[in-house]
Protein backbone atom coordinates (compact mmCIF):
# COMPACT_ATOMS: atom_id res chain seq x y z
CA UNK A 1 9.94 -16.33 11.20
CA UNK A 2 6.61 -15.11 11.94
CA UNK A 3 5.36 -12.07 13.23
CA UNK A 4 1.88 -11.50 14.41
CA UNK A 5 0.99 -7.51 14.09
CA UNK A 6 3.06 -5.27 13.15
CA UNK A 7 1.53 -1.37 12.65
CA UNK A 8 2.60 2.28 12.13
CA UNK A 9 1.35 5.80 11.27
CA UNK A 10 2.73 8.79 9.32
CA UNK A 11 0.96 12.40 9.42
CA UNK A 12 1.32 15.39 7.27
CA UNK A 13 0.02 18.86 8.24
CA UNK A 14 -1.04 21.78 5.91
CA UNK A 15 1.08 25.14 5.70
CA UNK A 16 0.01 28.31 4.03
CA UNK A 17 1.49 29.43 0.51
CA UNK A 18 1.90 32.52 -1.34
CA UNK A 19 -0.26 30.97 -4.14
CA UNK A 20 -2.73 28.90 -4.75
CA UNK A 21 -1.93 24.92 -4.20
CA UNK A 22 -2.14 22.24 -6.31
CA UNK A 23 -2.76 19.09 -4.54
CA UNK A 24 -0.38 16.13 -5.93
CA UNK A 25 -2.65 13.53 -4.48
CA UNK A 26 -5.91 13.10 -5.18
CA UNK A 27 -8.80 13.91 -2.84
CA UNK A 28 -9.16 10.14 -1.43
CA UNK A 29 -7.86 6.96 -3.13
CA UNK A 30 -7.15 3.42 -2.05
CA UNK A 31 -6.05 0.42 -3.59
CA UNK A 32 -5.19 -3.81 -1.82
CA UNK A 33 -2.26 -3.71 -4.60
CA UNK A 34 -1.36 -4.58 -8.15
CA UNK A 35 1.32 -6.56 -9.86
CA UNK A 36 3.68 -6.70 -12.90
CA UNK A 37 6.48 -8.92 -13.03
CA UNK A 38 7.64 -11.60 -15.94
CA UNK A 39 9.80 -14.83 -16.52
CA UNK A 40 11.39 -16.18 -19.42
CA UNK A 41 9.24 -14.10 -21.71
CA UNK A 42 6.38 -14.72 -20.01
CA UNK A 43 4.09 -11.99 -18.35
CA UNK A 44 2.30 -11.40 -15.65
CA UNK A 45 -0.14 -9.35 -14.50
CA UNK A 46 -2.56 -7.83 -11.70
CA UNK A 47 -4.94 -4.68 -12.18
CA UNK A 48 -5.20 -2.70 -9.48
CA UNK A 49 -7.13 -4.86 -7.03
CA UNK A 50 -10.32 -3.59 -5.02
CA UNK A 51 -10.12 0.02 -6.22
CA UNK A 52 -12.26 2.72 -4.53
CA UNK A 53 -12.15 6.56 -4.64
CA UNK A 54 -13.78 9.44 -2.56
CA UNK A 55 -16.41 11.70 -3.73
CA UNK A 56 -15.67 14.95 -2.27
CA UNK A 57 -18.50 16.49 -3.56
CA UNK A 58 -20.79 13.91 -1.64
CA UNK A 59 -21.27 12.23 1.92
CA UNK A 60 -20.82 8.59 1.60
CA UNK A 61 -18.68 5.36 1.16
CA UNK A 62 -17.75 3.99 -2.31
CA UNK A 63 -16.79 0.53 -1.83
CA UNK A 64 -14.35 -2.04 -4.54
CA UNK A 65 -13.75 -5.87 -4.00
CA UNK A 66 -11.85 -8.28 -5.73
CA UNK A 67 -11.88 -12.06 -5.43
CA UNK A 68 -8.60 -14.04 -4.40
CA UNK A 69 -6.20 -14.85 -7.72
CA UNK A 70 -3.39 -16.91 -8.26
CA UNK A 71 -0.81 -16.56 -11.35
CA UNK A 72 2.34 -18.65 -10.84
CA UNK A 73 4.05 -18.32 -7.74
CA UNK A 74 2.13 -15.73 -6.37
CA UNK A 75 -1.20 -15.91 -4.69
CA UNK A 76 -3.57 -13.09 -3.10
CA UNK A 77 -6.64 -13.88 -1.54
CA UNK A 78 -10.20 -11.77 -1.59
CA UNK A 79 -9.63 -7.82 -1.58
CA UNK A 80 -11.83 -5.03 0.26
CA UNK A 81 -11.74 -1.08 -0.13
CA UNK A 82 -13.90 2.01 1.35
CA UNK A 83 -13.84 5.22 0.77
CA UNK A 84 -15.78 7.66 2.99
CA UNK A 85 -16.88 11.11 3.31
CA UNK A 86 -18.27 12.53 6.33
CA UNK A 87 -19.60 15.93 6.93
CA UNK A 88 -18.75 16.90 10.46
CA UNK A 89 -20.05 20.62 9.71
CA UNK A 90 -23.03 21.28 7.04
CA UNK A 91 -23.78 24.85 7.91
CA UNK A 92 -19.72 25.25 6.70
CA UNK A 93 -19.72 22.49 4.05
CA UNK A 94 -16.58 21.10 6.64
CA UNK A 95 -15.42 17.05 5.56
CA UNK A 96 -13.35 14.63 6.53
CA UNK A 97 -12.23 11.56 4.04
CA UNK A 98 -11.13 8.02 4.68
CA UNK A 99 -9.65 5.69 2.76
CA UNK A 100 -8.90 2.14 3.08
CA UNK A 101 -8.01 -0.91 1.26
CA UNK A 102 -7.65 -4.14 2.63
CA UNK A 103 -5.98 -7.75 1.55
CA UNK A 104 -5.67 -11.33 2.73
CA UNK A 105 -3.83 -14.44 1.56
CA UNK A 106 -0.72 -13.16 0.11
CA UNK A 107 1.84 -15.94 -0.58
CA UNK A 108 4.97 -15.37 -2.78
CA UNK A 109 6.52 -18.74 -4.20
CA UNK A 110 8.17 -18.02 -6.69
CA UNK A 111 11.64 -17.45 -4.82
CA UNK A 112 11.44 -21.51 -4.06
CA UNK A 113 13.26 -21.92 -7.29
CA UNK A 114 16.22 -20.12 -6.28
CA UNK A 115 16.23 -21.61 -2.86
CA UNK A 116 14.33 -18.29 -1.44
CA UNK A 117 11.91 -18.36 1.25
CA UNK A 118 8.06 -18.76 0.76
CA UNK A 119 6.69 -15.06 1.54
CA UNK A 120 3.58 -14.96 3.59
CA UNK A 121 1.50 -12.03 4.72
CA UNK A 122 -2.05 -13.09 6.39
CA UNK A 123 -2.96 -9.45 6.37
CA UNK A 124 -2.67 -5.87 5.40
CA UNK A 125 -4.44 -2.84 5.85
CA UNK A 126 -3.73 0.41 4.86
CA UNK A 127 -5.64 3.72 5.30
CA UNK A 128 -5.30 7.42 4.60
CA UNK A 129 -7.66 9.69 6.96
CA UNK A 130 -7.85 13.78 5.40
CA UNK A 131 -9.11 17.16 7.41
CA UNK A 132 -8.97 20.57 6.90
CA UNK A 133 -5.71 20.30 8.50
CA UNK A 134 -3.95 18.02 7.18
CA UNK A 135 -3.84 13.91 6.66
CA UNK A 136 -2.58 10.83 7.95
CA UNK A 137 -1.78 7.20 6.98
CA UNK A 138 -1.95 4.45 8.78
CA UNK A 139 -0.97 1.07 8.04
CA UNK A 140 -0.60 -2.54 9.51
CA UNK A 141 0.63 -6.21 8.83
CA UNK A 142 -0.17 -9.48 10.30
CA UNK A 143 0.79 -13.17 10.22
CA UNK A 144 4.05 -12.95 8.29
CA UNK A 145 5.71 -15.54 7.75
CA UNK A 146 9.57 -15.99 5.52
CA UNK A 147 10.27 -12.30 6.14
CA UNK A 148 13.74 -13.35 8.35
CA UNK A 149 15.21 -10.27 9.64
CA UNK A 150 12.07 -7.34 9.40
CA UNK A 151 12.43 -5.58 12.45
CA UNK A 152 10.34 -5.40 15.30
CA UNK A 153 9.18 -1.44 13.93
CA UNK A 154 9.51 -0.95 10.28
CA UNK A 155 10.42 2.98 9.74
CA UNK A 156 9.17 4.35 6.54
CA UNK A 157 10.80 3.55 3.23
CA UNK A 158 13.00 0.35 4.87
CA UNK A 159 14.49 -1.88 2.04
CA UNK A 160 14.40 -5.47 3.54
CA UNK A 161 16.61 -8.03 1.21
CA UNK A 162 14.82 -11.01 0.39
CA UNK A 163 17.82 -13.68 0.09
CA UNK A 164 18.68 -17.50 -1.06
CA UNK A 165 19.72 -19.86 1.68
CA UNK A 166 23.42 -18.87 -0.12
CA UNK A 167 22.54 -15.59 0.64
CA UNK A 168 21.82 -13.92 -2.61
CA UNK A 169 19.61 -11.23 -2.85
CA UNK A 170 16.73 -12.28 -4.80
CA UNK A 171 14.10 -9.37 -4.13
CA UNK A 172 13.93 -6.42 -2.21
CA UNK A 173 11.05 -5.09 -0.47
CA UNK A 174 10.21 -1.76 0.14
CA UNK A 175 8.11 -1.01 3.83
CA UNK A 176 5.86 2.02 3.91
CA UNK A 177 7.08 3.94 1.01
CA UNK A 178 5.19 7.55 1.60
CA UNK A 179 5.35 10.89 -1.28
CA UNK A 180 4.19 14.21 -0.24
CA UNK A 181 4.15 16.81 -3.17
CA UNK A 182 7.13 19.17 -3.51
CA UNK A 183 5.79 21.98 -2.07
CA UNK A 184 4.09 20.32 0.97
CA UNK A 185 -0.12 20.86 0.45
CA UNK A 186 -0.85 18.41 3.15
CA UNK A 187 -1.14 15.66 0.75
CA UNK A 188 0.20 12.16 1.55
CA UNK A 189 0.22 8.85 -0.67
CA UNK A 190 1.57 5.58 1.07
CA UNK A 191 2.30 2.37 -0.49
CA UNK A 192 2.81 -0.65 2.40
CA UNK A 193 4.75 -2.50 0.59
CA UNK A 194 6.37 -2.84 -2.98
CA UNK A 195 8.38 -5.98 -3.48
CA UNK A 196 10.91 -5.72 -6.76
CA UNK A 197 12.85 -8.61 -8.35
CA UNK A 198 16.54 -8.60 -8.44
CA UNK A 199 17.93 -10.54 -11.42
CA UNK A 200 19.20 -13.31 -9.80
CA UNK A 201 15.63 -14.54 -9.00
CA UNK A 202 14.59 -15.30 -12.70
CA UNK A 203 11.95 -12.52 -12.68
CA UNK A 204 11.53 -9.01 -13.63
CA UNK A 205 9.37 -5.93 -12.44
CA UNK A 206 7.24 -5.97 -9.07
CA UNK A 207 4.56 -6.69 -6.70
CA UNK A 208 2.57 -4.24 -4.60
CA UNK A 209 0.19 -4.35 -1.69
CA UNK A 210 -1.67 -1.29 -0.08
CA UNK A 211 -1.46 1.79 -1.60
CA UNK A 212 -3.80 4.94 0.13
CA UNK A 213 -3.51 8.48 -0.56
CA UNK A 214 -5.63 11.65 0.45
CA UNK A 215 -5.58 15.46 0.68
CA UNK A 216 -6.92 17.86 2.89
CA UNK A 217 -10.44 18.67 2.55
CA UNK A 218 -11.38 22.03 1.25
């Protein structure tokens, strides 16, 4: 199965406290993913890939990169992040934020040996935009391929089984998993996708691509 584009969005507003808040999220982060999984004793792992983070304090784009990796059965190919601040009023001090990380090239393999498909994502992009007001995320996905059965809109937090031609589940993979701090400040983290082994596929622990997260500007 392939699937050209497929996109979304996901806001949270601000709402007034009795006391001071304490943000949950930080002020503007992005990350093209990470990994942490293991087989037969044998571990694996990805740092955080093409990290950037805002400075509040400063108008501006920090930028991270990372070049394409492979570690058996899983590739990713060259990673991008910004993260910008704008001043839209200086006579106020008033900011906007936007963060972004961006990834190519993903191709899971390592399923094969379980008679699982071969999981291919050509891109992802996922961004976290933060006013006075509140923030958004926004978030898209193109040229899958392997993914049978993803609908044709993912809703936040879907759990799509990854399964052997005998139909055991060997992974499951979490869509547009999104955490807003308990009470709501406005904040807003989103991770695109988080893909965790089931034990029947031979590996432990999980693979993640896109993560963003912001909070309203002061």
């Amino acid at each position: 199965m392939r699937k050209s584009l497929i996109a979304g969005a996901v806001v949270a507003l601000t709402f007034a406290t009795a006391g001071p808040a304490l943000a949950a999220n930080p002020p503007g982060h992005a990350s093209a993913g990470s990994a942490d999984f293991a087989k037969d004793g044998q571990t694996y792992q990805v740092e955080p890939l093409a990290v950037c983070d805002v400075n509040p304090e400063q108008a501006g784009t920090v930028t991270g990169a990372s070049p394409a990796l492979t570690r058996p059965g899983l590739k990713i190919g060259a990673t991008t992040s910004t993260c910008e601040t704008t001043v839209v009023n200086e006579a106020e001090s008033v900011t906007t934020t936007r963060s972004t990380a961006r990834g190519s090239g993903f191709e899971l393999s390592a399923l094969m040996a379980q008679r699982g498909p071969r999981l291919k994502i050509g891109e992802w992009a996922v961004t976290c935009s933060a006013e006075q007001a509140g923030t958004q995320a926004g978030w898209e996905l193109k040229g899958l391929s392997g993914w049978g059965g993803l609908p044709a809109q993912i809703p936040p937090g879907y759990v799509h089984e990854v399964k052997s031609s005998a139909g055991t589940v060997l992974a499951r993979a979490t869509f547009v998993e999104t955490a807003y701090p308990v009470p709501n400040d406005g904040s807003l983290a989103m991770t695109l996708l988080r893909l965790t082994f089931d034990p029947a596929s031979g590996y432990t622990g999980s693979i993640t691509l896109g993560t963003a997260a912001c909070s309203p500007t002061p």
